[in-house]
C-alpha atoms as a PDB file:
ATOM      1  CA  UNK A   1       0.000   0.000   0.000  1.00  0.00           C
ATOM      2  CA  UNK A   2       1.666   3.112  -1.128  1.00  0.00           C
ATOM      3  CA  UNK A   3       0.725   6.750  -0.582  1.00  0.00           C
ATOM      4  CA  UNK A   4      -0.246   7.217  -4.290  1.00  0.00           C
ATOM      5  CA  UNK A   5      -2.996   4.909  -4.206  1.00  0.00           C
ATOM      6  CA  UNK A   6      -4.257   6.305  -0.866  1.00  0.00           C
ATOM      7  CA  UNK A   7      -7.419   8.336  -1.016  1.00  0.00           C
ATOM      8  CA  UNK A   8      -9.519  10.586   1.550  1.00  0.00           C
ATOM      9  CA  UNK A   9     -12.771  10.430   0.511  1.00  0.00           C
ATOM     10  CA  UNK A  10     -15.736  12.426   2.347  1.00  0.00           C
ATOM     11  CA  UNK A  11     -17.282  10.671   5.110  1.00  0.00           C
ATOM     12  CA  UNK A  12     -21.338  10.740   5.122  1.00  0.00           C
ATOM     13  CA  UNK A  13     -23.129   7.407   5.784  1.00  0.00           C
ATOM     14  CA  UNK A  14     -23.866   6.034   8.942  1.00  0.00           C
ATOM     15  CA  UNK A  15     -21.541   2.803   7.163  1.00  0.00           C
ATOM     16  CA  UNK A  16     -18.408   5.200   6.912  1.00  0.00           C
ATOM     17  CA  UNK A  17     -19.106   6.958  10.556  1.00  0.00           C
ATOM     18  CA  UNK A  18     -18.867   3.180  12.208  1.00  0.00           C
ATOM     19  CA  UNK A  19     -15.142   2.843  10.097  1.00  0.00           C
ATOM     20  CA  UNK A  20     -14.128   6.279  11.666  1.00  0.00           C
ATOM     21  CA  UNK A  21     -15.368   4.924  14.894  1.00  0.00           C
ATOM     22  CA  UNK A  22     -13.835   1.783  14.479  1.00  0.00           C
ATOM     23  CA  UNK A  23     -10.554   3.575  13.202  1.00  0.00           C
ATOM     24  CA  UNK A  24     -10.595   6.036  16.284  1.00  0.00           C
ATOM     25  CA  UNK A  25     -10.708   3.183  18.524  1.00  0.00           C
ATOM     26  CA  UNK A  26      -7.760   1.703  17.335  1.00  0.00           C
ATOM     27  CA  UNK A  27      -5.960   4.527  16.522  1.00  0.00           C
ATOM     28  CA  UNK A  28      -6.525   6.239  20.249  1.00  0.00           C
ATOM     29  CA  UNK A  29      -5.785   3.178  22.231  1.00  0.00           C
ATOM     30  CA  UNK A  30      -2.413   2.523  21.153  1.00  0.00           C
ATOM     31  CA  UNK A  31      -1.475   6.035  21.075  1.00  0.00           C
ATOM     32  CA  UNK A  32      -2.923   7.603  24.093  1.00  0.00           C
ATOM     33  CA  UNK A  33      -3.273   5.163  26.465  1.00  0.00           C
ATOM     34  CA  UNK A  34       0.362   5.742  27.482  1.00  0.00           C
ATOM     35  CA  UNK A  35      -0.252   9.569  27.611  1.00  0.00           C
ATOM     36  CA  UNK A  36      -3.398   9.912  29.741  1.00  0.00           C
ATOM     37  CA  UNK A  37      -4.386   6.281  30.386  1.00  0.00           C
ATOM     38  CA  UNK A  38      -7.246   3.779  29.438  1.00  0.00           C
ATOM     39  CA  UNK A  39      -9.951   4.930  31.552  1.00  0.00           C
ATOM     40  CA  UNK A  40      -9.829   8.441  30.037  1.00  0.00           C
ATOM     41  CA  UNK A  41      -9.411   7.358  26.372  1.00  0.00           C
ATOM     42  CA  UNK A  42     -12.765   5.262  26.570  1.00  0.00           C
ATOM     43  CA  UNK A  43     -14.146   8.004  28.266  1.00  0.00           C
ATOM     44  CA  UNK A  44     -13.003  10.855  25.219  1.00  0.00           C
ATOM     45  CA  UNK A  45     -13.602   7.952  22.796  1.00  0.00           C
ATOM     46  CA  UNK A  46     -17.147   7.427  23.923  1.00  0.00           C
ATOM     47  CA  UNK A  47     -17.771  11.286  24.466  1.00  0.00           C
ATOM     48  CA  UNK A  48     -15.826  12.667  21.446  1.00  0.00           C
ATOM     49  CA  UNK A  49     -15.339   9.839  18.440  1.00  0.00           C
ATOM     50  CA  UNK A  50     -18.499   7.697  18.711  1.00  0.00           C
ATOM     51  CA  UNK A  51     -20.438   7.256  15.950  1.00  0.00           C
ATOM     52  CA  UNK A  52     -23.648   8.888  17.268  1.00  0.00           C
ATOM     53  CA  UNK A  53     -21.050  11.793  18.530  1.00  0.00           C
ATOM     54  CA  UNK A  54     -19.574  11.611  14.934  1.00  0.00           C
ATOM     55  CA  UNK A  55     -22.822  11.638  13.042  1.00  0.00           C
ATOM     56  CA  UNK A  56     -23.726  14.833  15.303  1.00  0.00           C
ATOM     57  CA  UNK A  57     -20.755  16.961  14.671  1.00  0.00           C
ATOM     58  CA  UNK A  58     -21.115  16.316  10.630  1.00  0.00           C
ATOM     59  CA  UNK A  59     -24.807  17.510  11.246  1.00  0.00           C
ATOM     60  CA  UNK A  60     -22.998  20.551  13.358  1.00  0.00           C
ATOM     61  CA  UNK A  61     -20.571  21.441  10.487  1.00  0.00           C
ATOM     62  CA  UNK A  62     -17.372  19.353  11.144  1.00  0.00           C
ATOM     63  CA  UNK A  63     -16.198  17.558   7.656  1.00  0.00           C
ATOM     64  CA  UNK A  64     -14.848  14.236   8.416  1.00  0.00           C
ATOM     65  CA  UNK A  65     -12.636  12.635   5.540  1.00  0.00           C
ATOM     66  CA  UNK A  66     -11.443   8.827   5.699  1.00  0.00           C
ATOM     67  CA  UNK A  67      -7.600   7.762   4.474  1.00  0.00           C
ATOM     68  CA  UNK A  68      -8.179   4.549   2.860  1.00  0.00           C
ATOM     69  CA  UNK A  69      -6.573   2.366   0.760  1.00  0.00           C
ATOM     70  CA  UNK A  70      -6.731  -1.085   0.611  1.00  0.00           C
ATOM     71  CA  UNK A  71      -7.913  -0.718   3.756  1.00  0.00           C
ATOM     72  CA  UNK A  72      -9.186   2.252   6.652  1.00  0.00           C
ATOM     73  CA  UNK A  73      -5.444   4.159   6.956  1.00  0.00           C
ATOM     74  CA  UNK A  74      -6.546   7.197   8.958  1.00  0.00           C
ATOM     75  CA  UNK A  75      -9.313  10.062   9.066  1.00  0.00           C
ATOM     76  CA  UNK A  76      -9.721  13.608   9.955  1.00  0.00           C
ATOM     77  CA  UNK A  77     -12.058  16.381  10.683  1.00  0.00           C
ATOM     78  CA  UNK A  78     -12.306  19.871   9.844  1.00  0.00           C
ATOM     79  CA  UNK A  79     -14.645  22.990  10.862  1.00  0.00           C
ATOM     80  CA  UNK A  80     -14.415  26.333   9.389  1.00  0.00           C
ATOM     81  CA  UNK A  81     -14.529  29.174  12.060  1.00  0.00           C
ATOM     82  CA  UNK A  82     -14.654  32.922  11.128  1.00  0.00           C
ATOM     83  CA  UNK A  83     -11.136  33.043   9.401  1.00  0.00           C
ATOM     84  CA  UNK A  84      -9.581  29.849  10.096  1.00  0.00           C
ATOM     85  CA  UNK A  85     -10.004  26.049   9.772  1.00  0.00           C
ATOM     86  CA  UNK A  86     -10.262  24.201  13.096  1.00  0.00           C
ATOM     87  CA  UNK A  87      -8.157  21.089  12.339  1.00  0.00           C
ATOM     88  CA  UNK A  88     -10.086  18.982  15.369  1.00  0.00           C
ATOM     89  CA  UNK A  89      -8.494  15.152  14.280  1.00  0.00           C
ATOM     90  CA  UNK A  90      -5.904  14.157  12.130  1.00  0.00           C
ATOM     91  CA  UNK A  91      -4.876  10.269  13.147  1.00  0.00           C
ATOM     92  CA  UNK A  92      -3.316   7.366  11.492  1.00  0.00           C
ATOM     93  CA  UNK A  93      -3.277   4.371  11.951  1.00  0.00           C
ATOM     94  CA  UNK A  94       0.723   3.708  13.247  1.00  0.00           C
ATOM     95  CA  UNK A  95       1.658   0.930  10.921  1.00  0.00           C
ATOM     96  CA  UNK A  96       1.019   4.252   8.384  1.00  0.00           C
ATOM     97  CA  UNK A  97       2.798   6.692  10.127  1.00  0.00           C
ATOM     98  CA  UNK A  98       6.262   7.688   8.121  1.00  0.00           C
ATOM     99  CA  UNK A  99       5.217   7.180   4.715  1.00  0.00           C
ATOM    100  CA  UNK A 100       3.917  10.422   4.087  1.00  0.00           C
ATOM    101  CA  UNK A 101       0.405   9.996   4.367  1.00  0.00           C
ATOM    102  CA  UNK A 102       0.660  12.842   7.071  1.00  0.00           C
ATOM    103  CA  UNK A 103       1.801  15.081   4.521  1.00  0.00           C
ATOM    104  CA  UNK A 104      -0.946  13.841   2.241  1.00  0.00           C
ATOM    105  CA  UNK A 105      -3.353  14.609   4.716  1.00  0.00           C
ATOM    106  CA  UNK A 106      -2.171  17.842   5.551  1.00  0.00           C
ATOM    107  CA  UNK A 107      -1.677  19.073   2.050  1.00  0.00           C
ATOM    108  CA  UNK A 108      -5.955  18.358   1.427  1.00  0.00           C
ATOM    109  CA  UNK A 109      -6.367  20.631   4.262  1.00  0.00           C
ATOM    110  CA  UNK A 110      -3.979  23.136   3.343  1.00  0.00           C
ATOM    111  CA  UNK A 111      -6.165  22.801  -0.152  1.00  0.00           C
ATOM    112  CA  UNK A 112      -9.853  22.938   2.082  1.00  0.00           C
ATOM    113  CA  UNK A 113      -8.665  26.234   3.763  1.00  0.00           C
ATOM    114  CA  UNK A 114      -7.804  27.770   0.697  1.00  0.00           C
ATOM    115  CA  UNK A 115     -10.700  26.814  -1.071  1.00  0.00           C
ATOM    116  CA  UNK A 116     -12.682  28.008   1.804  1.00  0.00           C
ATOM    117  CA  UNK A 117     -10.619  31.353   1.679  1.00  0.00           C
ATOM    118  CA  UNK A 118      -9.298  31.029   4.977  1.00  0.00           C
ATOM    119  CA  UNK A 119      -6.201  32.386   6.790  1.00  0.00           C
ATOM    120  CA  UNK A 120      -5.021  30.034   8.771  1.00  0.00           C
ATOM    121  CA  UNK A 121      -5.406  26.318  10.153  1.00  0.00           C
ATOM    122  CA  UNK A 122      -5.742  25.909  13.987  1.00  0.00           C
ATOM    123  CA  UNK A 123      -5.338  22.930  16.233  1.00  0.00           C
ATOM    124  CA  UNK A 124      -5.281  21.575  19.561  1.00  0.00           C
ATOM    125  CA  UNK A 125      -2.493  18.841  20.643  1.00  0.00           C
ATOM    126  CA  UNK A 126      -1.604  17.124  23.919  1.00  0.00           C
ATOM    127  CA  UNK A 127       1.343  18.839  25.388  1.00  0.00           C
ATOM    128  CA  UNK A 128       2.808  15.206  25.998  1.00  0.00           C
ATOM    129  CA  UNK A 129       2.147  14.350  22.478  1.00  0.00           C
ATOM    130  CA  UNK A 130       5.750  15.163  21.751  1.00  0.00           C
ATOM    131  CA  UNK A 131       5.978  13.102  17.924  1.00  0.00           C
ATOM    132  CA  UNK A 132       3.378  15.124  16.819  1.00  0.00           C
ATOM    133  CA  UNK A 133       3.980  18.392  18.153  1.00  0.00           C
ATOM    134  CA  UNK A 134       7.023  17.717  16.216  1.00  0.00           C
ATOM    135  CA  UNK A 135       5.253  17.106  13.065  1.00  0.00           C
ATOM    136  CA  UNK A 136       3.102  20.029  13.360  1.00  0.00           C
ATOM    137  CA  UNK A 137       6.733  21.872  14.177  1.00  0.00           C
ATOM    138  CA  UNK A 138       8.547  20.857  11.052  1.00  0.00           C
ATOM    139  CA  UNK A 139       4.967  21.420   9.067  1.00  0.00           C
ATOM    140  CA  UNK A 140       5.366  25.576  10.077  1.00  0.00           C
ATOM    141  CA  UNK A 141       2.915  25.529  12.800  1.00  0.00           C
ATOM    142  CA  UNK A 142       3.321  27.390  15.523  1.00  0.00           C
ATOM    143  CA  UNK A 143       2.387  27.498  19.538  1.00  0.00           C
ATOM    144  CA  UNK A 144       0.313  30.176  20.120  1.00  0.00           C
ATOM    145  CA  UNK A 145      -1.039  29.450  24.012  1.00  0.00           C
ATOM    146  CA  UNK A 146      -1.526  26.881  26.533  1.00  0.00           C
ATOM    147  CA  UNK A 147      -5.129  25.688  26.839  1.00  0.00           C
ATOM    148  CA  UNK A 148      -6.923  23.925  29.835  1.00  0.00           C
ATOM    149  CA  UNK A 149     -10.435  21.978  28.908  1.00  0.00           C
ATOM    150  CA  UNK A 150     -12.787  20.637  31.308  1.00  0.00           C
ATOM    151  CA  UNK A 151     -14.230  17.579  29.357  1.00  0.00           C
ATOM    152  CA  UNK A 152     -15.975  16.021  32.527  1.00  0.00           C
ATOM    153  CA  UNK A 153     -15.500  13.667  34.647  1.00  0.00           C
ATOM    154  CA  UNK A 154     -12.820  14.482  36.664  1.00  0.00           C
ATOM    155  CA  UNK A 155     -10.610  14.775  33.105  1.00  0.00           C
ATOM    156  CA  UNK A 156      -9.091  17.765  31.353  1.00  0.00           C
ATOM    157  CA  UNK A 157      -7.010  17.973  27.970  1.00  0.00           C
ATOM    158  CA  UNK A 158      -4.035  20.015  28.596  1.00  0.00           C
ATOM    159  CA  UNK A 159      -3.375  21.321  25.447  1.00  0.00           C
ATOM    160  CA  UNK A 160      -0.946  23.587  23.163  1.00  0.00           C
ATOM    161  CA  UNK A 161      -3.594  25.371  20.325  1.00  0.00           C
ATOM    162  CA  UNK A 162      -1.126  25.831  17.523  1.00  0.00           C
ATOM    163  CA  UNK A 163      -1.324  27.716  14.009  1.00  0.00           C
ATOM    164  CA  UNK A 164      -0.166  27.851  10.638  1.00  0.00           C
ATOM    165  CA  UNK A 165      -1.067  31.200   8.744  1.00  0.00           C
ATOM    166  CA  UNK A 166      -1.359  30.173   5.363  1.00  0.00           C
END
């Protein structure tokens, strides 16, 4: 499976909402259980990537897009705000991860914020998330604050929002 044959295609039926789900499941288990442990990845999973949670951020604006292949690769989700594209997920799967699918991904939303005649992408990312702040990094985002959210029950996601003006 090579990058050139990889596609993002638009994700709309309740069919490609359960991949996402199924994808996110996957994909936030082995990454962030060692960050902020099980119990609170079920708990965002459940709150933030379900399919019924899914289905009603599409309905609330958010684009979702799925990588596929052969197979599911990876997915993300977009929202246009006044001047700037909230990038809210970007994940792959890590058997993908240094191929540049990243890239691939990144480059449609660099292309969906122009389109859209934005300014700039925004995005939130674990401040223990060190990889991918490094990603973002080397992409020419940059750290604009620190931010704090109360997602409930007893969690928080202690965040850096960075930006790349386009």
């Amino acid at each position: 499976m090579g990058i050139s044959n990889s596609q993002l295609i638009s994700v709309i039926s309740d069919l490609e909402i359960a991949r996402v789900a199924t994808l996110a499941k996957t994909i936030w288990t082995q990454h962030y259980t060692p960050i902020i442990g099980k119990e609170q990845v079920d708990y965002m999973l459940h709150k933030f990537q379900s399919a019924e949670t899914i289905k009603s951020q599409i309905t609330d604006g958010s684009h979702y897009f799925l990588l596929q292949s052969e197979k599911d690769l990876g997915y993300l989700s977009i929202k246009a705000e006044e001047q700037t594209l909230f990038l809210s997920k970007i994940y792959l799967l890590e058997t993908e991860r240094g191929r540049g699918l990243g890239k691939k991904m990144m480059n449609f939303i660099t292309c969906k914020a122009h389109e859209m005649m934005l300014n700039s992408i925004r995005l939130t990312v674990n401040k223990y998330n060190h990889d991918a702040i490094a990603s973002y990094e080397k992409m020419g985002f940059t750290k604009k604050r620190e931010v704090v959210f109360d997602i409930g029950n007893g969690y928080i996601m202690d965040d850096y929002e960075m930006v790349l003006e386009l």
